[in-house]
N, C-alpha and C. Protein backbone atom coordinates (compact mmCIF):
# COMPACT_ATOMS: atom_id res chain seq x y z
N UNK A 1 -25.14 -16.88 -15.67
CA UNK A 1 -24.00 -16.97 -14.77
C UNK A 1 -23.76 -15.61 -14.14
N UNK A 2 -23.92 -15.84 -12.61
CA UNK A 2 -23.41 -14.27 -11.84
C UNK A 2 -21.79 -14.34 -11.31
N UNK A 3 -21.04 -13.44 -11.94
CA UNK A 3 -19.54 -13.49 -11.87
C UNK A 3 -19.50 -11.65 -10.86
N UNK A 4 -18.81 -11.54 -10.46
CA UNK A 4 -18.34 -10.52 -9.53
C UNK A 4 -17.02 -10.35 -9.48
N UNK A 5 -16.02 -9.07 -10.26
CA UNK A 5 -14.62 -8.71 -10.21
C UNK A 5 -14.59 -8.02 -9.03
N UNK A 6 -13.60 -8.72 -7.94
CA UNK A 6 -13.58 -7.75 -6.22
C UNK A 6 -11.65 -7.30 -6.78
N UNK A 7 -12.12 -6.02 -6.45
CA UNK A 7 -10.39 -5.14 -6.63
C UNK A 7 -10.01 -4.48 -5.07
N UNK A 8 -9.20 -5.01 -5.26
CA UNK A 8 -8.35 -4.67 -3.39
C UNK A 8 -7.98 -2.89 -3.62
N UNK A 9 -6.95 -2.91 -2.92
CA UNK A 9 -5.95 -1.50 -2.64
C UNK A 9 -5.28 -1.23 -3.87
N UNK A 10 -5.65 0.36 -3.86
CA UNK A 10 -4.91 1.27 -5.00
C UNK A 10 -5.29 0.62 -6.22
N UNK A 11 -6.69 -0.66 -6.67
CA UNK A 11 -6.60 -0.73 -7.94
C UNK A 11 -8.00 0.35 -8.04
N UNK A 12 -8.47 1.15 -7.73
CA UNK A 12 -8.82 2.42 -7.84
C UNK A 12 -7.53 3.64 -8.77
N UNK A 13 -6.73 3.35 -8.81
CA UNK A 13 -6.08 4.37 -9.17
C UNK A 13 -5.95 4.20 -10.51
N UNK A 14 -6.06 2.49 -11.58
CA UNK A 14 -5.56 2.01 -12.58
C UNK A 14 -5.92 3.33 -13.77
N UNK A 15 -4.81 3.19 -14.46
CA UNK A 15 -4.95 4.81 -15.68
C UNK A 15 -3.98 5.70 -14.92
N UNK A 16 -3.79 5.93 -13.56
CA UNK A 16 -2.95 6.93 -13.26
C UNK A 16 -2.04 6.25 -12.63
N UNK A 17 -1.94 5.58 -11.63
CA UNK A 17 -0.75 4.62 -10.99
C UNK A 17 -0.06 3.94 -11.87
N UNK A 18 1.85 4.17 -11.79
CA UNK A 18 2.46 2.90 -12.45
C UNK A 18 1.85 2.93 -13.64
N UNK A 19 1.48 3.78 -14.53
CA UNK A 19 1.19 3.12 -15.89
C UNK A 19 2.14 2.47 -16.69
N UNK A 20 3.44 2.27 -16.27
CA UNK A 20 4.46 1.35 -16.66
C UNK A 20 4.21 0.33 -16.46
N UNK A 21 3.67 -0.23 -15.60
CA UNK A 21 2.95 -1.68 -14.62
C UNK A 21 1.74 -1.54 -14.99
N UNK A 22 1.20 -0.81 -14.66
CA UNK A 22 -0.56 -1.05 -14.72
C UNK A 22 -1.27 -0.86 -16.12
N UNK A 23 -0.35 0.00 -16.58
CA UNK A 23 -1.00 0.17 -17.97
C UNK A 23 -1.73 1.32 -17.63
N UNK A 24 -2.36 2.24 -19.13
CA UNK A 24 -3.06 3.58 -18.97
C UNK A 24 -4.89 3.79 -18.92
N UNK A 25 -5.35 2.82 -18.96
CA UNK A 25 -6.63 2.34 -18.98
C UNK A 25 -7.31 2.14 -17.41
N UNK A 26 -8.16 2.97 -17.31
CA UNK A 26 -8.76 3.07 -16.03
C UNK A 26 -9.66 1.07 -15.80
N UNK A 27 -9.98 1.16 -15.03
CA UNK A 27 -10.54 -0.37 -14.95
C UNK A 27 -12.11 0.11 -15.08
N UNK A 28 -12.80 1.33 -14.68
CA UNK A 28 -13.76 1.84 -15.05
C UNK A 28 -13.88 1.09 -16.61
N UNK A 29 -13.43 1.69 -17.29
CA UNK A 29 -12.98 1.35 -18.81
C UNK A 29 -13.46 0.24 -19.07
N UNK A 30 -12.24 -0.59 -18.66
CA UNK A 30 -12.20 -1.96 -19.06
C UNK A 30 -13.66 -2.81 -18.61
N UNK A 31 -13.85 -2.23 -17.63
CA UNK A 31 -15.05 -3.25 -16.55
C UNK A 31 -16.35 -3.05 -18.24
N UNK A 32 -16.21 -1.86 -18.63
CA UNK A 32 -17.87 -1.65 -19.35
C UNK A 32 -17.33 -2.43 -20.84
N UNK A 33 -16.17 -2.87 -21.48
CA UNK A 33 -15.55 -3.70 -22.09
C UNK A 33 -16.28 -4.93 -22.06
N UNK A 34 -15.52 -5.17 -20.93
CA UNK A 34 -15.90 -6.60 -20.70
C UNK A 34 -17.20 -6.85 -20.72
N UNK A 35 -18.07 -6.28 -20.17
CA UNK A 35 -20.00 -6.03 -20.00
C UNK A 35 -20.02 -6.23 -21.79
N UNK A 36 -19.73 -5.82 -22.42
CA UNK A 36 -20.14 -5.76 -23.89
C UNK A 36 -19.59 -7.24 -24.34
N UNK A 37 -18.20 -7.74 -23.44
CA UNK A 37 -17.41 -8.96 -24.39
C UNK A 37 -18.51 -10.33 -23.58
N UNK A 38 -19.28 -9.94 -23.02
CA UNK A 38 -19.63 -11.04 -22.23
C UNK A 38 -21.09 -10.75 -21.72
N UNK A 39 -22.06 -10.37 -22.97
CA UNK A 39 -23.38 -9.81 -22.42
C UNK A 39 -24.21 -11.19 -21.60
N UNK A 40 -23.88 -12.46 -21.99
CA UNK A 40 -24.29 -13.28 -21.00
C UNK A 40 -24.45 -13.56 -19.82
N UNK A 41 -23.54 -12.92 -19.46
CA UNK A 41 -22.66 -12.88 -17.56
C UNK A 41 -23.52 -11.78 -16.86
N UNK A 42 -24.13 -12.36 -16.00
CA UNK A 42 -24.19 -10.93 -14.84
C UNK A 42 -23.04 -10.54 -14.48
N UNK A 43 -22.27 -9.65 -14.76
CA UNK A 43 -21.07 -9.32 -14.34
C UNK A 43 -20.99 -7.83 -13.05
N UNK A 44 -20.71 -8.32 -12.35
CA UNK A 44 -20.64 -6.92 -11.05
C UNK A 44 -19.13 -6.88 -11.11
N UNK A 45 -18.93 -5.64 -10.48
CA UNK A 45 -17.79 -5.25 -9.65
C UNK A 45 -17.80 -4.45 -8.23
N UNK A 46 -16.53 -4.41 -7.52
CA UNK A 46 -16.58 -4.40 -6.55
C UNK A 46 -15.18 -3.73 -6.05
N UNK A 47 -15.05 -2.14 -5.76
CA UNK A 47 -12.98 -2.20 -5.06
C UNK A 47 -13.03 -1.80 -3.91
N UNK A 48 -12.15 -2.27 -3.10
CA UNK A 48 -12.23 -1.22 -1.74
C UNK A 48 -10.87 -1.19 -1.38
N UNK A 49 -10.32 -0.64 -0.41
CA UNK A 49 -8.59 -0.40 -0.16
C UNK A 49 -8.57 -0.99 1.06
N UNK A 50 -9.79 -1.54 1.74
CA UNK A 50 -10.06 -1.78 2.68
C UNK A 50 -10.41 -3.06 3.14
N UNK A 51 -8.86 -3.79 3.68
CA UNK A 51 -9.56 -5.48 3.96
C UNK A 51 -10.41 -5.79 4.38
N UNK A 52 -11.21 -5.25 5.68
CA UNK A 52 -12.82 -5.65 6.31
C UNK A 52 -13.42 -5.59 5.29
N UNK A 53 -13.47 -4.71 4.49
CA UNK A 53 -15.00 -4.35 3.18
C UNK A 53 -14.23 -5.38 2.45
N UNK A 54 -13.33 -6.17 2.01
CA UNK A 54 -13.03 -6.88 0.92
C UNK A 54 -13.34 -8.09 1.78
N UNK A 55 -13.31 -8.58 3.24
CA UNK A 55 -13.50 -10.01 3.65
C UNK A 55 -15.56 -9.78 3.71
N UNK A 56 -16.26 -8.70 4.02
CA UNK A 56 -17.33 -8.47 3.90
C UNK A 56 -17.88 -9.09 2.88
N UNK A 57 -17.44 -8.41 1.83
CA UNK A 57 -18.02 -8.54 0.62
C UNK A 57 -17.97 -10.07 0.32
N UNK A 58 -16.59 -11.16 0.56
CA UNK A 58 -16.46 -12.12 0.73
C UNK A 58 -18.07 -12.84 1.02
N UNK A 59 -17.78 -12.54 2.43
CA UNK A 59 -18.98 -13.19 2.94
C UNK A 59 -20.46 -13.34 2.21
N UNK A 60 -20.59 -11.84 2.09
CA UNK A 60 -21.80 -11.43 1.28
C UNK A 60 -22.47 -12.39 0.39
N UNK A 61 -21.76 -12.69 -0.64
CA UNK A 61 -21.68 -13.01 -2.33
C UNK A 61 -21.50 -14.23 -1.97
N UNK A 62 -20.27 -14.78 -1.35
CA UNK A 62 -19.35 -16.09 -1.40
C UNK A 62 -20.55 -17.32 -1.18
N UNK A 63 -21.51 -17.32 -1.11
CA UNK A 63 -22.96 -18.65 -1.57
C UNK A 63 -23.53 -18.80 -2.48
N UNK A 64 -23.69 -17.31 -3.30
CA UNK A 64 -24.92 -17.02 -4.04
C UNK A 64 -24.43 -17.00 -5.22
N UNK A 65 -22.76 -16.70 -5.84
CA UNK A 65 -22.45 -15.96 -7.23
C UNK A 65 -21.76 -17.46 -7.61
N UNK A 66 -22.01 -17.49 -8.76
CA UNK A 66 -21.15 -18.86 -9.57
C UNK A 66 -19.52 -18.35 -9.53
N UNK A 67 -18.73 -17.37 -9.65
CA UNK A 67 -17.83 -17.00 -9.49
C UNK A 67 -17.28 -15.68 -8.86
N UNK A 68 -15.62 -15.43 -8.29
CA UNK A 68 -15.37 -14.59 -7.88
C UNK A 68 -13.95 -14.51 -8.56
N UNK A 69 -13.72 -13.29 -9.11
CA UNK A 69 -12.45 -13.13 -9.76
C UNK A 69 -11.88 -11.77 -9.10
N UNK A 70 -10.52 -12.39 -7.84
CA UNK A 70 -10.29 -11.20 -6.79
C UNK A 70 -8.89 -10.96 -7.47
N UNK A 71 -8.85 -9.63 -7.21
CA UNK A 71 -7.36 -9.23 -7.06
C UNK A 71 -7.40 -8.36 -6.11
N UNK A 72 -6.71 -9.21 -5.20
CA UNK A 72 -6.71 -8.46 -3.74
C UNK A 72 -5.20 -7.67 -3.37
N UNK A 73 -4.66 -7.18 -4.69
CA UNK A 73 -3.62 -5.89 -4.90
C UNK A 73 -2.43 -6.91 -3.46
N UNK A 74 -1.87 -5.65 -2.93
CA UNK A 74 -1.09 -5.74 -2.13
C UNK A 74 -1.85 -6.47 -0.31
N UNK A 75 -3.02 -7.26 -0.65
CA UNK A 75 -3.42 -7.70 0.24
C UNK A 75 -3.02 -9.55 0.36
N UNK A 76 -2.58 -9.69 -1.26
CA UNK A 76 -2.50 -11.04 -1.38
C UNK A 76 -0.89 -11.35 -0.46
N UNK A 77 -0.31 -10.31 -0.51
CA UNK A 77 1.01 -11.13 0.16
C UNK A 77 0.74 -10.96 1.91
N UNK A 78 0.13 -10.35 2.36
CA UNK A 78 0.01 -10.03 3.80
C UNK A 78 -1.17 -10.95 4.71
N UNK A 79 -2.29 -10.82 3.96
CA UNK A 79 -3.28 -11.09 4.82
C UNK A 79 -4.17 -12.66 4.91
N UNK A 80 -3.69 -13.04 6.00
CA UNK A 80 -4.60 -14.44 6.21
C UNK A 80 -5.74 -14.42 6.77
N UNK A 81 -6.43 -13.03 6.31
CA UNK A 81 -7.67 -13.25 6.58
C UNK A 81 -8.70 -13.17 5.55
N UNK A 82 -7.99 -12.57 4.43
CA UNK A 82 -9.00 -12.93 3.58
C UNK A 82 -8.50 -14.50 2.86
N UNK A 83 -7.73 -14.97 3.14
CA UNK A 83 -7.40 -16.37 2.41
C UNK A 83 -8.48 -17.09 3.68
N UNK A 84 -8.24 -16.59 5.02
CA UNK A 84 -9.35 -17.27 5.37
C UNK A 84 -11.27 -17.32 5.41
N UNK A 85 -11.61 -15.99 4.81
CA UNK A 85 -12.95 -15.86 4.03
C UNK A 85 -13.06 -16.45 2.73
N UNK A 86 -11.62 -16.43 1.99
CA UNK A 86 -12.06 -17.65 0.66
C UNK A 86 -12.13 -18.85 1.29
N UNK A 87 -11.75 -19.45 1.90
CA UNK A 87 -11.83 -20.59 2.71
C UNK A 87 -13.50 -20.88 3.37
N UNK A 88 -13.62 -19.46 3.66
CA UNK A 88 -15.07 -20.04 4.46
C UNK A 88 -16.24 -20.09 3.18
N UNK A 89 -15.84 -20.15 2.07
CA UNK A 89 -17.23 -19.72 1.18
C UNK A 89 -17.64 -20.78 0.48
N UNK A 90 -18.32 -21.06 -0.62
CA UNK A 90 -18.49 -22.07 -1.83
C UNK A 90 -18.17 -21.90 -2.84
N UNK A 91 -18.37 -20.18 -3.25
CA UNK A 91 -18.23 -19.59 -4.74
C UNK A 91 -16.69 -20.06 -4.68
N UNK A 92 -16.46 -20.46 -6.37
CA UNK A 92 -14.83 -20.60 -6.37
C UNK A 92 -14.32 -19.26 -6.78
N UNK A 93 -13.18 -19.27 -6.31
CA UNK A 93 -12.04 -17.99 -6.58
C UNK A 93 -10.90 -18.22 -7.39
N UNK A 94 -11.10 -17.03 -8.44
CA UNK A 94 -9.74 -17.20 -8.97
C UNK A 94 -8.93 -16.17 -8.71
N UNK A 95 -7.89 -15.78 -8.09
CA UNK A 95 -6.75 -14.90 -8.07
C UNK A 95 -5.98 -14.10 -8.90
N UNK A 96 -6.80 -13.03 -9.56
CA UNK A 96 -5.87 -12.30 -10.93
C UNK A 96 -4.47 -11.18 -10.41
N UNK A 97 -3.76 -11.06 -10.83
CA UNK A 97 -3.14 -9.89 -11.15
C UNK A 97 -2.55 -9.62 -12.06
N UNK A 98 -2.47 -8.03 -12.59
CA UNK A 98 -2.34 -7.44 -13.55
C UNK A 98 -1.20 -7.31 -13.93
N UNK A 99 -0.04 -7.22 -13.17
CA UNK A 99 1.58 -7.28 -13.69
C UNK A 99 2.29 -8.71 -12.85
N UNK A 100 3.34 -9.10 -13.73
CA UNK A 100 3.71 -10.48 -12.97
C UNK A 100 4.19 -10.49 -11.73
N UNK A 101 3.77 -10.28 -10.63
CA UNK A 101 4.59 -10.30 -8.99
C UNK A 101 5.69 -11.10 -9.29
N UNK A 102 5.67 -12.34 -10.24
CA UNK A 102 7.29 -12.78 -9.80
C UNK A 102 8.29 -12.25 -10.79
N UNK A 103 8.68 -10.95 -11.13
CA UNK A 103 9.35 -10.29 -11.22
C UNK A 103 9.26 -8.89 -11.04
N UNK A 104 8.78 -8.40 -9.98
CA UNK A 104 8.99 -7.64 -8.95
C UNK A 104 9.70 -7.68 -7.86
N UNK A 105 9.25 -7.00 -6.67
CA UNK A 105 9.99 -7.26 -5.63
C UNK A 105 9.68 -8.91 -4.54
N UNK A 106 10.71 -8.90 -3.98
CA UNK A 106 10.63 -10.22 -3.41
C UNK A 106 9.47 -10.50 -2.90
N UNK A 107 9.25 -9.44 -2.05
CA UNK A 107 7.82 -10.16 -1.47
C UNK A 107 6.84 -10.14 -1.69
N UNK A 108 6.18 -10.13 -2.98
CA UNK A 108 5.30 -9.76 -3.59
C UNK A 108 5.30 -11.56 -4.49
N UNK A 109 6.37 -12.38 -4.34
CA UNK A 109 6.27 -13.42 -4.93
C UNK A 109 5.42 -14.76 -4.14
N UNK A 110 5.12 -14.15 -2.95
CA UNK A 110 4.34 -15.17 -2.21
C UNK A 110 3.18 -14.84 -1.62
N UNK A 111 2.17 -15.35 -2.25
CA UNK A 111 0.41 -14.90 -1.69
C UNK A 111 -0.01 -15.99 -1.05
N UNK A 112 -1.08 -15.49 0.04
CA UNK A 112 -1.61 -15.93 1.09
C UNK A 112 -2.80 -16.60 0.68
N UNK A 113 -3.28 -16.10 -0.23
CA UNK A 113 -4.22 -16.59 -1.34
C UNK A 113 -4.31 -17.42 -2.13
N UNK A 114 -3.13 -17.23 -2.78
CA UNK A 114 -3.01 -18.57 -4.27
C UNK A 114 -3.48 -20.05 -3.72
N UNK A 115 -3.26 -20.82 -2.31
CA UNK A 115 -3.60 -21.80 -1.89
C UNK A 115 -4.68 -22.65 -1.53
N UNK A 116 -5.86 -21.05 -1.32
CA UNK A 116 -7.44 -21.36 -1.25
C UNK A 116 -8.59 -20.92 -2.36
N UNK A 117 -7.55 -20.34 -3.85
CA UNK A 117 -8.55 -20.03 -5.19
C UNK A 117 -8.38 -21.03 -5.32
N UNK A 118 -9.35 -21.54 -6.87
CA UNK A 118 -9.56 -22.11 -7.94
C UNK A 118 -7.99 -22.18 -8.77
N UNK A 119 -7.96 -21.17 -8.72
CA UNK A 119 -6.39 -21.01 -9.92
C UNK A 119 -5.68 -19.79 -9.59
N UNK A 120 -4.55 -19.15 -9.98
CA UNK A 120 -4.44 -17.91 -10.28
C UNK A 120 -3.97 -17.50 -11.25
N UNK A 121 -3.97 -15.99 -12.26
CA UNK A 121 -3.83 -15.59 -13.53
C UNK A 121 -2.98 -14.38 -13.25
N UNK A 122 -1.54 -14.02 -13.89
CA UNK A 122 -0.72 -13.30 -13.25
C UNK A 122 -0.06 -12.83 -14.64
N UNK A 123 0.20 -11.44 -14.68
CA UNK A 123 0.95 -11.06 -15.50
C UNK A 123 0.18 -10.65 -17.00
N UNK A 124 -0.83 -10.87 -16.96
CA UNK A 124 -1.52 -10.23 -18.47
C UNK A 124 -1.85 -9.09 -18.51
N UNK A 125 -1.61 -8.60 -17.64
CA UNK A 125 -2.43 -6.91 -18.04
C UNK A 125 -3.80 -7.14 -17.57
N UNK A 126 -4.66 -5.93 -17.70
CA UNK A 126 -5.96 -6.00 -17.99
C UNK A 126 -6.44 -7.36 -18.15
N UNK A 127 -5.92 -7.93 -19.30
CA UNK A 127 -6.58 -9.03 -20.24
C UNK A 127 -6.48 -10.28 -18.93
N UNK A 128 -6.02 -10.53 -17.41
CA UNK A 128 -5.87 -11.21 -16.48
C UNK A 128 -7.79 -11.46 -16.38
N UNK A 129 -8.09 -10.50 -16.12
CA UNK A 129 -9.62 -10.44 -15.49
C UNK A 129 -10.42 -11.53 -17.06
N UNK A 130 -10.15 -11.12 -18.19
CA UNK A 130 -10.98 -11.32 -19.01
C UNK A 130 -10.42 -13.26 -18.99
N UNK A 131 -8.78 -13.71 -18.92
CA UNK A 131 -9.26 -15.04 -18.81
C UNK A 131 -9.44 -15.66 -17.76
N UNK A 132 -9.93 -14.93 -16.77
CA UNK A 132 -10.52 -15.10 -15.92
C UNK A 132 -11.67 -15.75 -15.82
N UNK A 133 -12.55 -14.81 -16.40
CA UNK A 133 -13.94 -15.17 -16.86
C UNK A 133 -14.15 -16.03 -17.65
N UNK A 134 -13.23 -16.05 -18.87
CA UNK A 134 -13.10 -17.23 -19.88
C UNK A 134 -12.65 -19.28 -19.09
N UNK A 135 -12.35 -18.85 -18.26
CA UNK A 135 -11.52 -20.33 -17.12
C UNK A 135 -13.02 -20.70 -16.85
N UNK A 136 -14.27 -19.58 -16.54
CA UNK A 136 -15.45 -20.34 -15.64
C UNK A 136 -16.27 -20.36 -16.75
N UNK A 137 -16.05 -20.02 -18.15
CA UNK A 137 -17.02 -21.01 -18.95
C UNK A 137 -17.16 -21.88 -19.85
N UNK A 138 -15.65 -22.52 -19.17
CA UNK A 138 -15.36 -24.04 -19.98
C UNK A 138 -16.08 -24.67 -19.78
């Protein structure tokens, strides 16, 4: 199974941003974690801050990988364009994030996204990505 974690804006910073929210653990970290919790998986990753390179990458992958587990950060409440590259693909999507948006700020409670994944996983920490991966090998 080829799985691919795509990380939007500022989740480059995880370990130093908000470690009240994000927690102190770089995703560097976690990503070589998970590689060990799941030696079965081709597992890639993927971040950019940058919606073109995140609808790109979309395109890229979105035929070829059995899964895509995005957290497209502060892109999920704004942009209908990458809800419209999950739309154009086959691979299914699941929608993680790492602290619960619905208790944050208001607008952070409505994604553009949640309507064209597979599912979405909100509020676990880190551990979002991992049942992530665990959802695509029921």
């Amino acid at each position: 199974m080829k799985i691919i974690i795509i990380n939007g804006p500022n989740l480059n910073l995880l370990g130093k941003r908000e470690p009240h929210i994000y927690g102190s653990n770089t995703f560097e970290d976690y990503y070589n974690q998970l590689n060990n919790n799941y030696p079965e998986i081709e597992l890639e990753y993927y971040q950019s801050n940058i919606e073109g390179e995140l609808i790109n990458k979309l395109h890229e992958i979105g035929f070829e990988y059995d899964a895509i587990i995005l957290n497209a950060g502060a892109y999920t409440h704004t942009s209908i364009a990458i809800a419209d590259a999950i739309k154009a693909i086959t691979t299914p999507v699941i929608e993680v994030h790492i602290s619960n948006t619905f208790s944050r700020e208001a607008f952070r409670h409505h994604s553009y996204i949640s309507p064209v994944c597979s599912g979405v996983i909100v509020g676990f920490g880190l551990k979002s990505y991992d049942l992530a991966i665990s959802s695509f090998l029921i």
